[in-house]
C-alpha atoms as a PDB file:
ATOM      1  CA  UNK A   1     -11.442  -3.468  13.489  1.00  0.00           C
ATOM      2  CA  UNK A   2      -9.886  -3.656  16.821  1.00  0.00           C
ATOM      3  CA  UNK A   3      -6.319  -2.619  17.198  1.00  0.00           C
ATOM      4  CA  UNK A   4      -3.513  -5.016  19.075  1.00  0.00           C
ATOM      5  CA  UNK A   5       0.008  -3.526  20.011  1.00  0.00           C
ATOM      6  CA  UNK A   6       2.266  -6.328  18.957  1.00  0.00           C
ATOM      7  CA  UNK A   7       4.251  -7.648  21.976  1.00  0.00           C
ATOM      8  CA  UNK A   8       5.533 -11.229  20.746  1.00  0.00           C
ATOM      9  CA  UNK A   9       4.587 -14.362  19.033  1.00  0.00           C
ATOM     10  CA  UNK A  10       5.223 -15.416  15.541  1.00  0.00           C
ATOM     11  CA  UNK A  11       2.642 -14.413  12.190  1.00  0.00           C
ATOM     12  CA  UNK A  12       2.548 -14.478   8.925  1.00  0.00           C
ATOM     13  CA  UNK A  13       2.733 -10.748   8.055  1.00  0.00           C
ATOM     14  CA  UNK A  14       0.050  -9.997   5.299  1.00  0.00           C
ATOM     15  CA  UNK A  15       1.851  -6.128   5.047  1.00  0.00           C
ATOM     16  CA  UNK A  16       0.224  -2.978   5.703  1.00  0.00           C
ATOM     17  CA  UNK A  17      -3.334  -2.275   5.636  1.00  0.00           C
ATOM     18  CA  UNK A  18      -5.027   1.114   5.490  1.00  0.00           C
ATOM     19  CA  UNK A  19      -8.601   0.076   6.014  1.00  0.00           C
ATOM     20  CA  UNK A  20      -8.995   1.253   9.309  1.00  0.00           C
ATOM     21  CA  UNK A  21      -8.127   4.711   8.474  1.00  0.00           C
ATOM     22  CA  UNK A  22      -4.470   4.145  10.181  1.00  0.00           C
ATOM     23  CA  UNK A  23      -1.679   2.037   8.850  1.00  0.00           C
ATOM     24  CA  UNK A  24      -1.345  -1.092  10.538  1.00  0.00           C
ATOM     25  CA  UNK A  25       0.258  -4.427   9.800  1.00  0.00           C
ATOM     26  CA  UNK A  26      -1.926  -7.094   9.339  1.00  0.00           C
ATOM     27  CA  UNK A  27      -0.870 -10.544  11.212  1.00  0.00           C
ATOM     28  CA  UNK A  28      -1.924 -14.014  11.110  1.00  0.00           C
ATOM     29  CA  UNK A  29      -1.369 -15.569  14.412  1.00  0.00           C
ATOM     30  CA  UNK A  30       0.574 -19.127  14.770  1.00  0.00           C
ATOM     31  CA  UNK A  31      -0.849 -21.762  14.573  1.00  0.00           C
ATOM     32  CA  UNK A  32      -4.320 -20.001  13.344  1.00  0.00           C
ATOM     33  CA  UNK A  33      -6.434 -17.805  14.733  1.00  0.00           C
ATOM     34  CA  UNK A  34      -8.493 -14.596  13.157  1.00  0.00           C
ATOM     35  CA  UNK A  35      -6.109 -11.650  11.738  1.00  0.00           C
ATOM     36  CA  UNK A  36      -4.379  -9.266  14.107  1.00  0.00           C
ATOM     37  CA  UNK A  37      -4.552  -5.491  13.260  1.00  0.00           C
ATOM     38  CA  UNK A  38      -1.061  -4.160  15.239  1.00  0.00           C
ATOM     39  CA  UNK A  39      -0.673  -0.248  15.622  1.00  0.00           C
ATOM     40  CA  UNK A  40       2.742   0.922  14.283  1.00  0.00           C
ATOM     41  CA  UNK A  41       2.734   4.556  14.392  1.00  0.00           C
ATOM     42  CA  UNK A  42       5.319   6.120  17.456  1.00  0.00           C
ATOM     43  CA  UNK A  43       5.518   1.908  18.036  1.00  0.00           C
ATOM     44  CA  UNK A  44       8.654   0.114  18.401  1.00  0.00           C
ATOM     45  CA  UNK A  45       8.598  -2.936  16.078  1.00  0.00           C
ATOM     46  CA  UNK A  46      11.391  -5.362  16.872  1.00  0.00           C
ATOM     47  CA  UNK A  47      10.901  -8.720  14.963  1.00  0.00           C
ATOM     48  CA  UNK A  48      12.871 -11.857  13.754  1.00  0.00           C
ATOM     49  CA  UNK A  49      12.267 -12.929   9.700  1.00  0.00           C
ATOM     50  CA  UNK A  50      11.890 -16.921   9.074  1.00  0.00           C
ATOM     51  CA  UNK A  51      12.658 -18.494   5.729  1.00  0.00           C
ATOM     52  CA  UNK A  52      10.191 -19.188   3.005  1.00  0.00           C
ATOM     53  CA  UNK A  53       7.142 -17.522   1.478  1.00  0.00           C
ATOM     54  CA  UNK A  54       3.639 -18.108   3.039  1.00  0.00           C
ATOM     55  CA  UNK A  55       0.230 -17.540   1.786  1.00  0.00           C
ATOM     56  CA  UNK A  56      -1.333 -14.469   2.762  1.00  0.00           C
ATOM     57  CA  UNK A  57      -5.095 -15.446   2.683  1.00  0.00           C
ATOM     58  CA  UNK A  58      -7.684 -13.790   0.678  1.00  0.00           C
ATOM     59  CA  UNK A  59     -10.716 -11.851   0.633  1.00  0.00           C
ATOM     60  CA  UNK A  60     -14.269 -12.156   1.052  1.00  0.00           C
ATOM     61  CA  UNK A  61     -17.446  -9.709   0.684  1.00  0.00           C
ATOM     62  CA  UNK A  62     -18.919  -8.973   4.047  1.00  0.00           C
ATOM     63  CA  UNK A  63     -21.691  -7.316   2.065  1.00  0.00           C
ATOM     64  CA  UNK A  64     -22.684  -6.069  -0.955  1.00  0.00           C
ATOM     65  CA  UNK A  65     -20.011  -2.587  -0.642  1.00  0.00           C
ATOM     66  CA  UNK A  66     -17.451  -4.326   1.735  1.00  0.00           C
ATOM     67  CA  UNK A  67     -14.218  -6.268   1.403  1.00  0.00           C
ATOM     68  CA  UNK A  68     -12.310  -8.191   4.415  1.00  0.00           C
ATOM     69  CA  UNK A  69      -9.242  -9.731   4.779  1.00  0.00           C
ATOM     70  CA  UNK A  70      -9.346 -13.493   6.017  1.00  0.00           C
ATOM     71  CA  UNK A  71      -6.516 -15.355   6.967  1.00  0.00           C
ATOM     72  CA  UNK A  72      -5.783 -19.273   5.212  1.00  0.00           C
ATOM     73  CA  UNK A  73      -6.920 -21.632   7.447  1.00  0.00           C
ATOM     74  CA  UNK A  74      -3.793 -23.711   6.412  1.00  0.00           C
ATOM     75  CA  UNK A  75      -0.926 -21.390   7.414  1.00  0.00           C
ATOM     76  CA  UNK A  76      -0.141 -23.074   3.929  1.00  0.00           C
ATOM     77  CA  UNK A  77       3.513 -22.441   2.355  1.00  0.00           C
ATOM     78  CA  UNK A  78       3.336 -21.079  -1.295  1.00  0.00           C
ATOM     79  CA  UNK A  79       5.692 -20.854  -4.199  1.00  0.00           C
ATOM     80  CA  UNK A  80       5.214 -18.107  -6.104  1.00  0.00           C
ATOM     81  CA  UNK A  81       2.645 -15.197  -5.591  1.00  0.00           C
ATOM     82  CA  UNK A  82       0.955 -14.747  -2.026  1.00  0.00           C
ATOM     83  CA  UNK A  83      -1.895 -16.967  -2.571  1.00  0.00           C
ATOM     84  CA  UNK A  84      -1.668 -20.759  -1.717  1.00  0.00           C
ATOM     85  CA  UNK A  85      -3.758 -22.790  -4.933  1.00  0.00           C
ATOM     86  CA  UNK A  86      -6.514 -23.206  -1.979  1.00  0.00           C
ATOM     87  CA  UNK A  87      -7.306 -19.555  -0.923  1.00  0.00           C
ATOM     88  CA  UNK A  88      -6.425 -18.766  -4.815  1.00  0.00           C
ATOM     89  CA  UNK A  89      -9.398 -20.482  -5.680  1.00  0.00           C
ATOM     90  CA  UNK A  90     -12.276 -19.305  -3.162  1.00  0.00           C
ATOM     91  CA  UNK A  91     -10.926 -15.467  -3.420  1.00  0.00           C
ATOM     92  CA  UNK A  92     -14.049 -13.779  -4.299  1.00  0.00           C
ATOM     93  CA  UNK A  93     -11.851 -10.623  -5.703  1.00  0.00           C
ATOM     94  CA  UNK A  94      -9.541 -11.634  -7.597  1.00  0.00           C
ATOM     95  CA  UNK A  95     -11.215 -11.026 -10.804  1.00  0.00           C
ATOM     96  CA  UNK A  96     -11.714  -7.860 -10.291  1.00  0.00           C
ATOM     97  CA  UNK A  97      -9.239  -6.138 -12.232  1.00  0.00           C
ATOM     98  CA  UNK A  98     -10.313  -8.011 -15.169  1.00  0.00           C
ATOM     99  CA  UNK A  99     -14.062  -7.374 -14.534  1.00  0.00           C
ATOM    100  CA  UNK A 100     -14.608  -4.809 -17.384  1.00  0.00           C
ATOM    101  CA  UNK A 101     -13.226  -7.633 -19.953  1.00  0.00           C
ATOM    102  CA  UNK A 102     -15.188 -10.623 -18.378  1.00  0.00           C
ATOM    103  CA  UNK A 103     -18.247 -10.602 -17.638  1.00  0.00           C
ATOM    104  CA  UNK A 104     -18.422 -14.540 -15.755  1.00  0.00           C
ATOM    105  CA  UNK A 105     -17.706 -13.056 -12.526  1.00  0.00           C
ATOM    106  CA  UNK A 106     -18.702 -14.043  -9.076  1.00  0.00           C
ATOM    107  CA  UNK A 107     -22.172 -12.618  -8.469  1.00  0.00           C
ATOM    108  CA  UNK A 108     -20.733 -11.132  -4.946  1.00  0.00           C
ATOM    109  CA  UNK A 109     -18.111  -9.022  -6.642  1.00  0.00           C
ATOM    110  CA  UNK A 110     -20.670  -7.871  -9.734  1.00  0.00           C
ATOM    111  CA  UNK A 111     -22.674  -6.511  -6.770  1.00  0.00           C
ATOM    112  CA  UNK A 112     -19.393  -5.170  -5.408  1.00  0.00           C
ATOM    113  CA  UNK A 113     -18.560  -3.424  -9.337  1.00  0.00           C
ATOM    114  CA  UNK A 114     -21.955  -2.395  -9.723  1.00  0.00           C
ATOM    115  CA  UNK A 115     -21.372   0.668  -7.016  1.00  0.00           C
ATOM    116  CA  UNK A 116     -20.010   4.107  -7.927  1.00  0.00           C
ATOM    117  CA  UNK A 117     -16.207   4.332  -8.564  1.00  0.00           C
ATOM    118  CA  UNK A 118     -13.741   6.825  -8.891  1.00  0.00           C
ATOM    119  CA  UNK A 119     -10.733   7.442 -11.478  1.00  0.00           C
ATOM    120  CA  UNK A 120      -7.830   9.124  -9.791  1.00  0.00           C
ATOM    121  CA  UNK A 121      -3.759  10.132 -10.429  1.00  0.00           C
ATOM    122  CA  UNK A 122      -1.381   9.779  -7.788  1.00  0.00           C
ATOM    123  CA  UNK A 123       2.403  11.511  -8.188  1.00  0.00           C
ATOM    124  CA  UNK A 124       5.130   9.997  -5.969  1.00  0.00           C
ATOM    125  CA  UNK A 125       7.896  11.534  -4.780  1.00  0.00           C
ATOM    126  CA  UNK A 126       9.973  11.524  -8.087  1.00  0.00           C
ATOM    127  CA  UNK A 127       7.730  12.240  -9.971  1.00  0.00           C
ATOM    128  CA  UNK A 128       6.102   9.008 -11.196  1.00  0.00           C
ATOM    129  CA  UNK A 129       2.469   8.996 -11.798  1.00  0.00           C
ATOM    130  CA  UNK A 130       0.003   6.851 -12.363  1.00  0.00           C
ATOM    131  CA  UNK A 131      -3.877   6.344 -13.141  1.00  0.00           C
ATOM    132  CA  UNK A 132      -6.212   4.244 -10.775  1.00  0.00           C
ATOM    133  CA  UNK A 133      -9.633   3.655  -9.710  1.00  0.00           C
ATOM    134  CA  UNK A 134     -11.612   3.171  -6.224  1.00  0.00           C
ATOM    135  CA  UNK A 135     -15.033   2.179  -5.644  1.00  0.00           C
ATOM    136  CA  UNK A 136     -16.562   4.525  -3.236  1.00  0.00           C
ATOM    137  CA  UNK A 137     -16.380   3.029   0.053  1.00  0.00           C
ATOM    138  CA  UNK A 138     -12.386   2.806  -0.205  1.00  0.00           C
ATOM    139  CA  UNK A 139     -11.855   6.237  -1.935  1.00  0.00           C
ATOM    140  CA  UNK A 140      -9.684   7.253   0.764  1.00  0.00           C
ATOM    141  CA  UNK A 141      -8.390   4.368   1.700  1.00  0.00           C
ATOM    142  CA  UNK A 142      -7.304   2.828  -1.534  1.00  0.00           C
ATOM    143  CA  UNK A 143      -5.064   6.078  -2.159  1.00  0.00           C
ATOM    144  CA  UNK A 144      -4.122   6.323   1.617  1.00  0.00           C
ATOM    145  CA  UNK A 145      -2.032   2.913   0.405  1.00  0.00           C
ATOM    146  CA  UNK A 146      -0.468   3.963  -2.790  1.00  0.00           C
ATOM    147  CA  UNK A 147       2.533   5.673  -0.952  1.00  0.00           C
ATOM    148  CA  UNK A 148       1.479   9.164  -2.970  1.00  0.00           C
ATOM    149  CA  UNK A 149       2.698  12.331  -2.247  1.00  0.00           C
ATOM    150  CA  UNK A 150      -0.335  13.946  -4.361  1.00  0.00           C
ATOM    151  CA  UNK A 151      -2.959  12.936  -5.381  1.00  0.00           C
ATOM    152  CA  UNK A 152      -5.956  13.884  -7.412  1.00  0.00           C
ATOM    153  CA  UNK A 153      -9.540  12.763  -8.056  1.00  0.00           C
ATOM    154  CA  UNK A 154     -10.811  13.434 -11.791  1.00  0.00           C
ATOM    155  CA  UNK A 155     -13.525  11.908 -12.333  1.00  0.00           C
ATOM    156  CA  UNK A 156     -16.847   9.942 -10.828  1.00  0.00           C
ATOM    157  CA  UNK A 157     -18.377   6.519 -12.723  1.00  0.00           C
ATOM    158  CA  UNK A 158     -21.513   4.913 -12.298  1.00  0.00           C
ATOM    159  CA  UNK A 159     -20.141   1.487 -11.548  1.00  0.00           C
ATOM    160  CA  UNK A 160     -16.325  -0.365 -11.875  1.00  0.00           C
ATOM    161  CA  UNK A 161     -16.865  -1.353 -15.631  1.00  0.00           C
ATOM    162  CA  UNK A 162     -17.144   2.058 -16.808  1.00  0.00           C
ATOM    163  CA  UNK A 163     -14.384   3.450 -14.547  1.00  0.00           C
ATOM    164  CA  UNK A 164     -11.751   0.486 -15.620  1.00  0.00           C
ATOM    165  CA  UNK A 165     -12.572   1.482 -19.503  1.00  0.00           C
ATOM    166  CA  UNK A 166     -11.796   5.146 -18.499  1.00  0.00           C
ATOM    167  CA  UNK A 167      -8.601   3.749 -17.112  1.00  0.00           C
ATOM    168  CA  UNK A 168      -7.494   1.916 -19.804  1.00  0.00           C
ATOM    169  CA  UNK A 169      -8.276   4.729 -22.094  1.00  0.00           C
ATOM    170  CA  UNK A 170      -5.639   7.407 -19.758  1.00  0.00           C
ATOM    171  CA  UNK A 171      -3.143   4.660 -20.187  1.00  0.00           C
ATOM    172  CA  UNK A 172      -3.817   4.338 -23.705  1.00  0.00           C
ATOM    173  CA  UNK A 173      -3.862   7.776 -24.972  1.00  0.00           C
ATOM    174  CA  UNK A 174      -1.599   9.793 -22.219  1.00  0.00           C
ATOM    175  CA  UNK A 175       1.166   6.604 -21.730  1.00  0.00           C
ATOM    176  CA  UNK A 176       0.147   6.809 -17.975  1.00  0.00           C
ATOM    177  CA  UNK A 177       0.736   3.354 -16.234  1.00  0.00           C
ATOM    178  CA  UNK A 178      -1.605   1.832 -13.735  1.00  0.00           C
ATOM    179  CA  UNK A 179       1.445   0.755 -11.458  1.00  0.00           C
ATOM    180  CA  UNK A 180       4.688   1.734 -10.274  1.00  0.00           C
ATOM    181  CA  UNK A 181       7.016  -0.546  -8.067  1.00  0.00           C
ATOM    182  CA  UNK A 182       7.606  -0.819  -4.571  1.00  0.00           C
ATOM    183  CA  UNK A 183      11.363  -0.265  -5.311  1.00  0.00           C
ATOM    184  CA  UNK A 184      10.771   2.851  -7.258  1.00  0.00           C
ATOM    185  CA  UNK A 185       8.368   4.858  -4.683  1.00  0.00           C
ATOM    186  CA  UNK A 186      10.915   3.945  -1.464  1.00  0.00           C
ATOM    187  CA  UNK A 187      14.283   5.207  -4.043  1.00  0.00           C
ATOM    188  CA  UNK A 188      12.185   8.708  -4.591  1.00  0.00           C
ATOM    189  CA  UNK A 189      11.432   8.924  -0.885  1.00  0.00           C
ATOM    190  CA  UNK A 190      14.569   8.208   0.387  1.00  0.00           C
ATOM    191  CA  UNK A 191      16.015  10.899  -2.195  1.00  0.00           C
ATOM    192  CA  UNK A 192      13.427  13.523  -1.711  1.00  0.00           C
ATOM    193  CA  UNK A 193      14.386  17.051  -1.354  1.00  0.00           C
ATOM    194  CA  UNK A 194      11.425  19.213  -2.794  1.00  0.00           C
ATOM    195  CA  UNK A 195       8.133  18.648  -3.838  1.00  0.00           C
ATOM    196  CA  UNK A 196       7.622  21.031  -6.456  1.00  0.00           C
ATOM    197  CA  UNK A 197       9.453  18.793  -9.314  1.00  0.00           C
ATOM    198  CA  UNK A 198       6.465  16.276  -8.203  1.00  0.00           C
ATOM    199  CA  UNK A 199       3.771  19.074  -8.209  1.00  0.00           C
ATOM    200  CA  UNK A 200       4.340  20.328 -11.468  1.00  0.00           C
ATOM    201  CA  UNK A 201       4.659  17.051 -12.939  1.00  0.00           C
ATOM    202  CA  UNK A 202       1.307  16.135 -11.273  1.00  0.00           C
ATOM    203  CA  UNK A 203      -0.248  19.642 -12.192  1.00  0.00           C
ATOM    204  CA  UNK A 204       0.317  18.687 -15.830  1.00  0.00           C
ATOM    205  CA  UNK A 205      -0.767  15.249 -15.880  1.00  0.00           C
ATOM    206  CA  UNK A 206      -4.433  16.656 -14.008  1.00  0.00           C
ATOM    207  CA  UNK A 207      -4.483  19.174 -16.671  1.00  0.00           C
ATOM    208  CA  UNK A 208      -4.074  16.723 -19.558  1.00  0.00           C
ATOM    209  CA  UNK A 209      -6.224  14.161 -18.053  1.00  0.00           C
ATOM    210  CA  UNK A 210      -9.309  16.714 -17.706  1.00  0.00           C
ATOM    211  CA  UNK A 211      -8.461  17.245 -21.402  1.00  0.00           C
ATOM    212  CA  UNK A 212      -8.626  13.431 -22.375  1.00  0.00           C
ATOM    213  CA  UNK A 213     -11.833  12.867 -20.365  1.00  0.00           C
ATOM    214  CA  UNK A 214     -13.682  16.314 -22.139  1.00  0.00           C
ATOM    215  CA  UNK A 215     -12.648  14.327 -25.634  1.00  0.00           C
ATOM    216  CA  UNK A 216     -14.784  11.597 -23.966  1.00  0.00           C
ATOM    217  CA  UNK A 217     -17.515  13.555 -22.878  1.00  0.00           C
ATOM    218  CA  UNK A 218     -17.078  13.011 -19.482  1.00  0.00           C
ATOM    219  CA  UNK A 219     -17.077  15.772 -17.509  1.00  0.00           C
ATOM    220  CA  UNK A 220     -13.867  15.736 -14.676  1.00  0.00           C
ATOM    221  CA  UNK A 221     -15.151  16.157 -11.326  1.00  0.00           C
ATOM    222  CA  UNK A 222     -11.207  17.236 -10.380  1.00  0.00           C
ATOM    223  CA  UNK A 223     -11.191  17.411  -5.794  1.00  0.00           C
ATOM    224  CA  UNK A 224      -7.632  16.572  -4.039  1.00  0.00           C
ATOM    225  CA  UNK A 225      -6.665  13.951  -1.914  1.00  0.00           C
ATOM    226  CA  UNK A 226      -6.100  14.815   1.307  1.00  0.00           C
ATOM    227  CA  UNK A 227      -3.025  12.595   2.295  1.00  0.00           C
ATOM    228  CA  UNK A 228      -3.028  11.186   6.013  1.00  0.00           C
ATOM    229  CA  UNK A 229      -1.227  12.980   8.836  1.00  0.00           C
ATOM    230  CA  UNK A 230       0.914   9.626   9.691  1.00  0.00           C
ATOM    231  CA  UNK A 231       2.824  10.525   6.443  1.00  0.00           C
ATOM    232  CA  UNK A 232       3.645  14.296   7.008  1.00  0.00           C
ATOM    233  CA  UNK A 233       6.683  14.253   8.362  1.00  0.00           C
ATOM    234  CA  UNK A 234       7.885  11.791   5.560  1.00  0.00           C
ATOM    235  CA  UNK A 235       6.462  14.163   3.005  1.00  0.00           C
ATOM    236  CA  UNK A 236       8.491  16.733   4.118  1.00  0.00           C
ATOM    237  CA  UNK A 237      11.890  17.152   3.000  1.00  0.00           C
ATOM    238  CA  UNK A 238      14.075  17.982   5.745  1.00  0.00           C
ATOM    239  CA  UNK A 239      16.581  16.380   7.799  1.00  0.00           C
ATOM    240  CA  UNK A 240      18.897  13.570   7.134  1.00  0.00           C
ATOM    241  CA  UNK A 241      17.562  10.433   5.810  1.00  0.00           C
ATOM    242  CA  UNK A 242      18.833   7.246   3.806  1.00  0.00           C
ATOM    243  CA  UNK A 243      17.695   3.830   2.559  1.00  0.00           C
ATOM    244  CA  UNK A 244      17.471   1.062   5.592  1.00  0.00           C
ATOM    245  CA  UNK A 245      20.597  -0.544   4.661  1.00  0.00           C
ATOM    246  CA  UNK A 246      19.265  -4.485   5.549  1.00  0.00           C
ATOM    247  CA  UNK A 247      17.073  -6.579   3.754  1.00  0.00           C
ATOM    248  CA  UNK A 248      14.073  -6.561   5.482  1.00  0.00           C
ATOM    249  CA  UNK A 249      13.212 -10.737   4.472  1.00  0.00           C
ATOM    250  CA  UNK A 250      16.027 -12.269   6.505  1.00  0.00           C
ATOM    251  CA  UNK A 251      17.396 -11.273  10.106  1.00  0.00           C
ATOM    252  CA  UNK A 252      16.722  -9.536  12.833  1.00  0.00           C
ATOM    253  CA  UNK A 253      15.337  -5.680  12.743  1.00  0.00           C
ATOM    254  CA  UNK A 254      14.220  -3.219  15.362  1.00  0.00           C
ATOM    255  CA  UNK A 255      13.402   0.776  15.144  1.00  0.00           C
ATOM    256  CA  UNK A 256      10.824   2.906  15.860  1.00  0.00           C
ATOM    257  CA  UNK A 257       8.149   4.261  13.145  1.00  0.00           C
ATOM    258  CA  UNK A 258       7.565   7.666  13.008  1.00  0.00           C
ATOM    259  CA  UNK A 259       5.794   8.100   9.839  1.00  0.00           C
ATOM    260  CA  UNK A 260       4.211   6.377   6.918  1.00  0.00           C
ATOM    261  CA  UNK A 261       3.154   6.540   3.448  1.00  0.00           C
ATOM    262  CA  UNK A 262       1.610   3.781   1.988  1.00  0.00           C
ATOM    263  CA  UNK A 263       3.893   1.307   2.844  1.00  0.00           C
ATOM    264  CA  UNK A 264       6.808   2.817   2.694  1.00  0.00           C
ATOM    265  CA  UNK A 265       8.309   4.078   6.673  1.00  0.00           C
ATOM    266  CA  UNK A 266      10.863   6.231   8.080  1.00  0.00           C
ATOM    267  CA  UNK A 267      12.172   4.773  11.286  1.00  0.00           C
ATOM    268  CA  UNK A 268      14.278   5.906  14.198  1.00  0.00           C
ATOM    269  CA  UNK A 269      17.156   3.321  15.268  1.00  0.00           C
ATOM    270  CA  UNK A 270      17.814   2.934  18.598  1.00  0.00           C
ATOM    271  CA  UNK A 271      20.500   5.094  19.610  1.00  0.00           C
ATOM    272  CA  UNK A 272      20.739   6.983  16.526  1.00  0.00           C
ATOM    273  CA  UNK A 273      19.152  10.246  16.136  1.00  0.00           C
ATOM    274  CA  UNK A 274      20.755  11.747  13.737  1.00  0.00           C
ATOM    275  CA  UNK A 275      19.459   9.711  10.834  1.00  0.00           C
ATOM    276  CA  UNK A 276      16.065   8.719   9.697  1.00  0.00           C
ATOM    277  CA  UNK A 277      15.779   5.693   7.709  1.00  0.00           C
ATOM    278  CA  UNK A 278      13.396   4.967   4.926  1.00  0.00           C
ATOM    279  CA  UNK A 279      12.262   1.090   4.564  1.00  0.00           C
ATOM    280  CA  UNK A 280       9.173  -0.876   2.545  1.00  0.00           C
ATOM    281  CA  UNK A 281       6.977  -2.475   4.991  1.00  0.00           C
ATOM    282  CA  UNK A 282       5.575  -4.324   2.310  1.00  0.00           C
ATOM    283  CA  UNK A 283       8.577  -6.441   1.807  1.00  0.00           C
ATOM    284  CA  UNK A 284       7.184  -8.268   4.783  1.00  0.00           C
ATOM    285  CA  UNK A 285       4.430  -9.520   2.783  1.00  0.00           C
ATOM    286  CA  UNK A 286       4.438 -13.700   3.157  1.00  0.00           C
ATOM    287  CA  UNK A 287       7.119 -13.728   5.430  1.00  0.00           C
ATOM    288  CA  UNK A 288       6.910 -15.617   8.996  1.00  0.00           C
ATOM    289  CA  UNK A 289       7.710 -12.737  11.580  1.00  0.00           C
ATOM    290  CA  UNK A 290       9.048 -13.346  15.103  1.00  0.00           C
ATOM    291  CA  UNK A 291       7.958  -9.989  17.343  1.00  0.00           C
ATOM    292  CA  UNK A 292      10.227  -9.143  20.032  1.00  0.00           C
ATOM    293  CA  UNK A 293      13.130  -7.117  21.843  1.00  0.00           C
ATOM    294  CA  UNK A 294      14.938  -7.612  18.400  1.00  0.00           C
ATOM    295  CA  UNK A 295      17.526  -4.801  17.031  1.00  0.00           C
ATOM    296  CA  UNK A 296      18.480  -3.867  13.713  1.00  0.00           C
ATOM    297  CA  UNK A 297      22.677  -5.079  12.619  1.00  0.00           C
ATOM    298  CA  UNK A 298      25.182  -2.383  14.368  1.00  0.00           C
ATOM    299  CA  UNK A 299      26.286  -2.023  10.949  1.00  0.00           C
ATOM    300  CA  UNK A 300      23.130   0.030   9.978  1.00  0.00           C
ATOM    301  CA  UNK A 301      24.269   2.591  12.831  1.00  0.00           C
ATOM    302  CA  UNK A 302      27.766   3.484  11.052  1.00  0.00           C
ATOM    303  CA  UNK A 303      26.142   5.652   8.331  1.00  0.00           C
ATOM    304  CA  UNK A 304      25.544   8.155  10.692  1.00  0.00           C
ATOM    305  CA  UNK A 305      29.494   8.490  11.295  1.00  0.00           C
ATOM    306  CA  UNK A 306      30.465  10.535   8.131  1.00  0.00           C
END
């Protein structure tokens, strides 16, 4: 998918996407037109937030092993979630987590399930882990978007039913959830000053998972994640960094990105180089963004002071 560096114009910001093998935030133009994919890496991003919560779209099979994004054709406001009732309705995916409990599922997406899949863990930066799967065209992908400083592979299914029992079944017997929040993953980045507290942690989770999967005779197929270069600087711990002190749904913002993981940036201010700041993309998610010469409060430069 084509790349556009985002210049001006107002969209409804659908977050960050990984599917291109970069992260990039995904923008429906005003009034309509087909999504924008906008570079942010060494970009400047200066934007205006409008009120209210819009509906993000949904997603379609291109083919039989392929997902896209489409925007709603309405621009429609919506009131909870990021689905208006309209795109709710036609999304071909969104049974997909339940897939291994239903079986009256879109014929698409049981095409879709019926491909390989792997089981994974990803640690974050404070340790937090959890258990997930990824069919095989988005194995990199999916865990290039979990904001994960490690990550690790364990095992190889057949198809999405088998792999979602195998989840359920880490969860059950290891207490290892299949989320963690937003809020939790930016905290432990913003905080981070080692990794090996998260490498043990995620050492020992591997280890017991291998264990859990041998009691169900399936045989771990344990290979690391290789995590993208975009986030190495973030995954290092050095330097002076802090939480972006403004809420990113209201105002006006501007800074530079010069890493990423997941969602989750650190960004340069203008003018202030001796702080890094650590912000959640993904709070943009359903928000109507204004791009332009914006800048962040002055406030948010006074940290630096002391």
């Amino acid at each position: 998918m084509p790349a556009t560096r985002p210049t001006g114009g107002e969209y409804v910001c659908h977050g960050i996407t990984w599917a291109t093998g970069n992260p990039r935030l995904l923008l429906a133009p005003l009034p309509d037109g087909p999504l924008v994919y906008a570079e942010i890496m060494n970009q400047r991003l200066g934007f205006a937030v409008g009120t209210g919560r819009w509906c993000t779209g949904r997603y379609q099979f291109a083919d039989t092993v392929r997902v896209e994004a489409l925007a709603c054709p309405d621009r429609a406001p919506t009131e909870q979630g990021d689905q208006c009732a309209r795109c709710l309705r036609q999304d071909e995916f969104r049974f997909a987590h339940q897939f291994h409990q239903d079986g009256n599922v879109p014929a698409a997406l049981r095409q879709y399930m019926d491909q390989p899949h792997w089981l994974y863990l990803a640690t974050f930066a404070d340790g937090a882990t959890k258990v997930g799967t990824a069919a095989e065209p988005r194995r990199q992908s999916r865990l290039d978007e979990q904001g994960a400083l490690i990550a690790t592979y364990l095992t190889k299914s057949a198809d999405g039913r088998a792999v979602r029992h195998l989840e359920d079944a880490i969860t059950r017997g290891l207490q290892v959830p299949q989320t963690i929040r937003a809020s939790t993953k930016l905290k432990a980045l913003a905080n981070l000053t080692d990794l090996s507290t998260a490498s043990a942690t995620h050492d020992r989770h591997v280890s017991r998972a291998a264990d859990a999967l041998a009691a169900m005779n399936t045989p771990a197929m344990l290979e690391t994640w290789t995590p993208p270069a975009e986030g190495d600087r973030m995954r290092v711990a050095d330097g002076v960094r802090m939480l972006y002190p403004h809420d990113l749904r209201d105002g006006e913002h501007g800074f530079t990105v010069v890493s990423c993981v997941g969602t989750q940036v650190l960004a340069a201010l203008d003018g202030d180089d001796e702080v890094d700041y650590v912000l959640d993309l993904g709070t943009l998610k359903g928000r109507r963004i204004t791009l332009g010469p914006f800048t962040s409060p002055a406030a948010a430069f006074q940290n630096s002071l002391f």
